[in-house]
PDB file of N, CA and C in Angstrom:
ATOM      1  N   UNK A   1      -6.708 -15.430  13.013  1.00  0.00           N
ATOM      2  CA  UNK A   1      -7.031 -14.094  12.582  1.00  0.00           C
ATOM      3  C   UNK A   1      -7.713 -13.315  13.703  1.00  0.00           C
ATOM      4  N   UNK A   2      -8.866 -13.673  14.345  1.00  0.00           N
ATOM      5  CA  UNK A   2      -9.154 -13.237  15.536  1.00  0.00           C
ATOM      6  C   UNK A   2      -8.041 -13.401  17.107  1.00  0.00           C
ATOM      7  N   UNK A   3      -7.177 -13.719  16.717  1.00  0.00           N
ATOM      8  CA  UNK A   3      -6.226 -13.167  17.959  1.00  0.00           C
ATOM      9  C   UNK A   3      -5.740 -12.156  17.417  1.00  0.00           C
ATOM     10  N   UNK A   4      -5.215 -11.794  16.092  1.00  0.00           N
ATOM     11  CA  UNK A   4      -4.308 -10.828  15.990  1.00  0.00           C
ATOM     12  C   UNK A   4      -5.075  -9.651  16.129  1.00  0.00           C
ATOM     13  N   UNK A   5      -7.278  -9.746  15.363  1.00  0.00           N
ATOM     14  CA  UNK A   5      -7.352  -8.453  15.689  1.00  0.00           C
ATOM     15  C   UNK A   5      -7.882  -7.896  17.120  1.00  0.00           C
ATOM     16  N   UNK A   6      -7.871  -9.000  17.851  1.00  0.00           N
ATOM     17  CA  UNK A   6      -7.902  -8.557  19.286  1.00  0.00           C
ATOM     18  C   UNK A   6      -6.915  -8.450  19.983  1.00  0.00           C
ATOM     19  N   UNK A   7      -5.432  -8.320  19.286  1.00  0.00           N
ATOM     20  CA  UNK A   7      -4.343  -8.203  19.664  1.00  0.00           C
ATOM     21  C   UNK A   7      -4.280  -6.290  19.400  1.00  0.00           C
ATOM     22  N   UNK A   8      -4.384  -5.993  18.355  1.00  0.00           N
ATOM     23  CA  UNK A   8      -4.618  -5.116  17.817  1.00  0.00           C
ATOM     24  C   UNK A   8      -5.351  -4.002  18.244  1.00  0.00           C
ATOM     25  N   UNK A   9      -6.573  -4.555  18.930  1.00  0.00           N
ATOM     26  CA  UNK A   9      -7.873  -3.724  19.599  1.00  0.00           C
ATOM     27  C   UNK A   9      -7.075  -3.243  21.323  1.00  0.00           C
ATOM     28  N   UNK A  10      -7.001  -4.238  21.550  1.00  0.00           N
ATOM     29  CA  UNK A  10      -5.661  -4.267  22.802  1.00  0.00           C
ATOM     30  C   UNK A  10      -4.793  -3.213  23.385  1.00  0.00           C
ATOM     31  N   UNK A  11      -4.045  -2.836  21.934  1.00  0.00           N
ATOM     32  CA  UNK A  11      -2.558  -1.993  21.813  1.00  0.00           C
ATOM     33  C   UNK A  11      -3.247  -0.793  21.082  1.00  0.00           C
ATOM     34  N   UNK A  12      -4.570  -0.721  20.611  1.00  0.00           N
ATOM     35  CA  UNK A  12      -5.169   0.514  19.875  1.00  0.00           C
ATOM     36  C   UNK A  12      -4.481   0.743  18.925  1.00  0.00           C
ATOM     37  N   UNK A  13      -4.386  -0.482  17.978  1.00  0.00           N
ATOM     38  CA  UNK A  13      -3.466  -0.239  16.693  1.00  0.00           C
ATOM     39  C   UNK A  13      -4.574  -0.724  15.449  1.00  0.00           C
ATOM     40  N   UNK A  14      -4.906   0.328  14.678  1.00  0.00           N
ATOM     41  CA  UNK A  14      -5.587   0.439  13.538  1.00  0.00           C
ATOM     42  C   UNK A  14      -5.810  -1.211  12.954  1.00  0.00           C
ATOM     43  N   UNK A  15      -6.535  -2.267  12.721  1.00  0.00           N
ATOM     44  CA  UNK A  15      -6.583  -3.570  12.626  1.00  0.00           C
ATOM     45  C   UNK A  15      -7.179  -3.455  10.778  1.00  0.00           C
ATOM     46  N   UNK A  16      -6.518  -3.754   9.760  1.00  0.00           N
ATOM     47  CA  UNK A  16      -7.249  -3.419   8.544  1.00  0.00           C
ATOM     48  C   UNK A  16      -6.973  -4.979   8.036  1.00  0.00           C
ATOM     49  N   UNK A  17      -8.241  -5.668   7.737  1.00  0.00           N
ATOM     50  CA  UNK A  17      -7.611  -7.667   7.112  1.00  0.00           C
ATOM     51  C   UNK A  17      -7.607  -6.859   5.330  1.00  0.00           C
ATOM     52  N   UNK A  18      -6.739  -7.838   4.967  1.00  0.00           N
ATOM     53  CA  UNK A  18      -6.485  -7.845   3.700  1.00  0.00           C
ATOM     54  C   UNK A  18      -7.653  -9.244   2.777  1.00  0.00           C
ATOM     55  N   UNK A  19      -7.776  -8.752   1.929  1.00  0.00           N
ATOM     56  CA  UNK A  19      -8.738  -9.946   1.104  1.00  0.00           C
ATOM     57  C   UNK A  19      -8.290 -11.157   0.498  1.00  0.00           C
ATOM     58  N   UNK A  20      -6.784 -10.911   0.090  1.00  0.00           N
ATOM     59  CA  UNK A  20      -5.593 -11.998  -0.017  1.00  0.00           C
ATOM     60  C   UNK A  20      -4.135 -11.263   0.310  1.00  0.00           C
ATOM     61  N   UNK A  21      -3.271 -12.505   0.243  1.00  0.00           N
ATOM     62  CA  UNK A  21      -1.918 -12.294   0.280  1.00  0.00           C
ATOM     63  C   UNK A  21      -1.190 -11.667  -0.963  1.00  0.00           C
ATOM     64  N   UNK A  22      -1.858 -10.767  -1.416  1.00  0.00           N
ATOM     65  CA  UNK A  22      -1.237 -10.468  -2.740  1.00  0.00           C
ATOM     66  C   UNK A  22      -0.660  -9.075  -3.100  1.00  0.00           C
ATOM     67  N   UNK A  23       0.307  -8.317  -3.392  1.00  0.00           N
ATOM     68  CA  UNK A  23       0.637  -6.968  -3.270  1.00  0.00           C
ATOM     69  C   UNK A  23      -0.356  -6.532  -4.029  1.00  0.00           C
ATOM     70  N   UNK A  24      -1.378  -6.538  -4.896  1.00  0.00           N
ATOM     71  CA  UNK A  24      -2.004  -5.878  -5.134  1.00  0.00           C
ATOM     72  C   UNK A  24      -3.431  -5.404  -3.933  1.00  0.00           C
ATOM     73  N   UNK A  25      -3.696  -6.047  -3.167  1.00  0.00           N
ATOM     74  CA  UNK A  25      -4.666  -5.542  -2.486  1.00  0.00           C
ATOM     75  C   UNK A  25      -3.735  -5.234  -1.287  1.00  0.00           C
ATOM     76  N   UNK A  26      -2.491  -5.329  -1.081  1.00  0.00           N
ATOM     77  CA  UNK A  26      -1.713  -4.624   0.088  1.00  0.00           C
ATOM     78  C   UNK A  26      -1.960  -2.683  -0.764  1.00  0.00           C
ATOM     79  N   UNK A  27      -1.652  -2.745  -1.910  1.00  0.00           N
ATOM     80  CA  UNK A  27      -1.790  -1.484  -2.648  1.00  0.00           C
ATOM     81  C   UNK A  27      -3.132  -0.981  -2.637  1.00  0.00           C
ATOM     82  N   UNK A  28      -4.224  -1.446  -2.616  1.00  0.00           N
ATOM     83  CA  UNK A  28      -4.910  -1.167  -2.719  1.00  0.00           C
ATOM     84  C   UNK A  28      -5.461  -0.883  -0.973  1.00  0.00           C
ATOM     85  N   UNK A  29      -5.192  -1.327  -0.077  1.00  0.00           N
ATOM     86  CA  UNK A  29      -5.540  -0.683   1.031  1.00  0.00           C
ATOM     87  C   UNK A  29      -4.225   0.987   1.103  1.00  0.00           C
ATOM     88  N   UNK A  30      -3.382   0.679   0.922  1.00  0.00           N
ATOM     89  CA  UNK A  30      -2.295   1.706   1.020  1.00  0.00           C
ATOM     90  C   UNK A  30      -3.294   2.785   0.433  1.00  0.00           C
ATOM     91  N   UNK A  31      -3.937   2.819  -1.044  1.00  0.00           N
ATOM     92  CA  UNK A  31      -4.480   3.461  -1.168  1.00  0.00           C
ATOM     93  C   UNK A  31      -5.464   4.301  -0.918  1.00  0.00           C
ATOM     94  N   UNK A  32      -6.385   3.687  -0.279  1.00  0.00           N
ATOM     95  CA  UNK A  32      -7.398   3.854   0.477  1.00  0.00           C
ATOM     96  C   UNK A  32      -7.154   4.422   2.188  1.00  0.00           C
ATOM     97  N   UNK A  33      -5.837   3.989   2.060  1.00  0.00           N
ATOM     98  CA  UNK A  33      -5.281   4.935   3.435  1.00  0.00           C
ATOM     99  C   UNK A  33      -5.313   6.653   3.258  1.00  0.00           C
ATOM    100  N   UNK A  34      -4.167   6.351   2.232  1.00  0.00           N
ATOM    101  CA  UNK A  34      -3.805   7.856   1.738  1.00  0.00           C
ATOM    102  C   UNK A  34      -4.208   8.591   0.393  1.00  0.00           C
ATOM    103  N   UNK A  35      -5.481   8.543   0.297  1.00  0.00           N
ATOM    104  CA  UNK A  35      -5.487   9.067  -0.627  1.00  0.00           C
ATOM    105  C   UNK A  35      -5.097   9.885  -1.523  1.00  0.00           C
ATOM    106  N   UNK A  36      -4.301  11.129  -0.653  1.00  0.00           N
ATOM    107  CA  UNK A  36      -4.121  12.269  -0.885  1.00  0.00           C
ATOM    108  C   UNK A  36      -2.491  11.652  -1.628  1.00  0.00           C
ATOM    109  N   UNK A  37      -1.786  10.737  -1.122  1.00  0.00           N
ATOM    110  CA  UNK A  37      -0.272  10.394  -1.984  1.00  0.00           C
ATOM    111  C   UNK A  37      -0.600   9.687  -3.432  1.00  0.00           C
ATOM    112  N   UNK A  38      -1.513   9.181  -3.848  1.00  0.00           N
ATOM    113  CA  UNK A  38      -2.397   8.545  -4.799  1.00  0.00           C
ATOM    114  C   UNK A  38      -1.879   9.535  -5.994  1.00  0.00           C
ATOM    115  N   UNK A  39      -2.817  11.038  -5.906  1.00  0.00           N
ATOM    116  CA  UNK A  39      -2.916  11.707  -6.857  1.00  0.00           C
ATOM    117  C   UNK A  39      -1.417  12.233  -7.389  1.00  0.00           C
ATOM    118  N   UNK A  40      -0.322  12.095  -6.163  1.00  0.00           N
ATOM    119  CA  UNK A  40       0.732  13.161  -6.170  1.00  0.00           C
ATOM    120  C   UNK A  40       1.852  11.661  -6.986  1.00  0.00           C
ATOM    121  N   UNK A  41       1.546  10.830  -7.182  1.00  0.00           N
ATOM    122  CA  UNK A  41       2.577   9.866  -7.588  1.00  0.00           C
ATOM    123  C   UNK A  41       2.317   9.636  -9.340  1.00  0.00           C
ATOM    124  N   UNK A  42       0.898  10.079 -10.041  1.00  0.00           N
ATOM    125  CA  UNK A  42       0.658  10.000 -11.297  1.00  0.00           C
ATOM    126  C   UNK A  42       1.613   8.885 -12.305  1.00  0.00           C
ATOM    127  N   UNK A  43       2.410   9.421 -12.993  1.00  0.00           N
ATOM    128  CA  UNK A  43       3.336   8.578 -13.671  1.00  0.00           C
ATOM    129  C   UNK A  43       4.714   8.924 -13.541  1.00  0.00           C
ATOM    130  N   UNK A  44       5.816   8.033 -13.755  1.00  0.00           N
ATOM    131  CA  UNK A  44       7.291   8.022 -13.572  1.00  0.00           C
ATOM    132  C   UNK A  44       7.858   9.046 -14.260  1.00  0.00           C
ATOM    133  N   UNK A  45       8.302   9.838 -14.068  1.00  0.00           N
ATOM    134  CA  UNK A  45       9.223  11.158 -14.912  1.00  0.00           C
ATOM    135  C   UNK A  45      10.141  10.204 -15.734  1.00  0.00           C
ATOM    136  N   UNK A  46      10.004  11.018 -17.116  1.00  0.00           N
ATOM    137  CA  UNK A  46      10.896  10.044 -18.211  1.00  0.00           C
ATOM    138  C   UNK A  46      12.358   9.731 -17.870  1.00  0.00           C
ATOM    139  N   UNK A  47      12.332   8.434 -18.441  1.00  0.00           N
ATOM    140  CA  UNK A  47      14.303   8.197 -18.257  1.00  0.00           C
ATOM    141  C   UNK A  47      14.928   9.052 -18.546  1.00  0.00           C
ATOM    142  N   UNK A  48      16.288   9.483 -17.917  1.00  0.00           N
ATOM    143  CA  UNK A  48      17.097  10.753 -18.024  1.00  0.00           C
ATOM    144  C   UNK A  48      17.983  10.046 -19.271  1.00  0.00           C
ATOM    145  N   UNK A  49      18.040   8.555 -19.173  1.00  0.00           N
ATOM    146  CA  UNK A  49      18.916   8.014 -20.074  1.00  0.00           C
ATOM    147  C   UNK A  49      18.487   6.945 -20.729  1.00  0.00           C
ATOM    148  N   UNK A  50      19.113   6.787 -22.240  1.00  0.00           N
ATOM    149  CA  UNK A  50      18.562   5.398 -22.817  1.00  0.00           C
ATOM    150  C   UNK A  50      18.306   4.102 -22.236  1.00  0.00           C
ATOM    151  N   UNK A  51      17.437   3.902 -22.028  1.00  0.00           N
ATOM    152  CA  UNK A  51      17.224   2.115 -21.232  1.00  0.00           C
ATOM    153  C   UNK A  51      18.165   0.966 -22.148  1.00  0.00           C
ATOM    154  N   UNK A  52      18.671   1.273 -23.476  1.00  0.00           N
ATOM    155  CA  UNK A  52      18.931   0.361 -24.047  1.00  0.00           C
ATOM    156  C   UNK A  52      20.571   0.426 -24.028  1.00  0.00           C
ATOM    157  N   UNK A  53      20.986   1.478 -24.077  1.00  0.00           N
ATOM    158  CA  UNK A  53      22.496   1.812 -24.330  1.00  0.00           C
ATOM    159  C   UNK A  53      23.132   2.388 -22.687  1.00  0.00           C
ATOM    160  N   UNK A  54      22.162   2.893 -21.995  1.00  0.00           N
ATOM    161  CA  UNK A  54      22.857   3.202 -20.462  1.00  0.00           C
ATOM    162  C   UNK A  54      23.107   4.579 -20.334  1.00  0.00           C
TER     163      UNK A  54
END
């Protein structure tokens, strides 16, 4: 882990560790990146079509 973030420091590329391997805290830094895409994604616009029949 300390090579990559002195790999990182190196090439002046933003170094952020994750707390586990898990997409939820990959999401949760994403978030904390951009906050501002956070608010603009709210919830899924309703199905145009029945989920059950197609």
């Amino acid at each position: 882990m300390n090579t990559l973030k002195r790999v990182c420091e190196r090439h002046q590329i933003d170094y952020h560790p994750l707390r586990t391997a898990s997409v939820a805290s990959f999401v949760e830094l994403m978030a904390r990146l951009h906050p501002e895409h956070v608010a603009q994604l709210g919830s899924p616009p309703p199905s145009a079509f029945c989920l059950r029949h197609g």
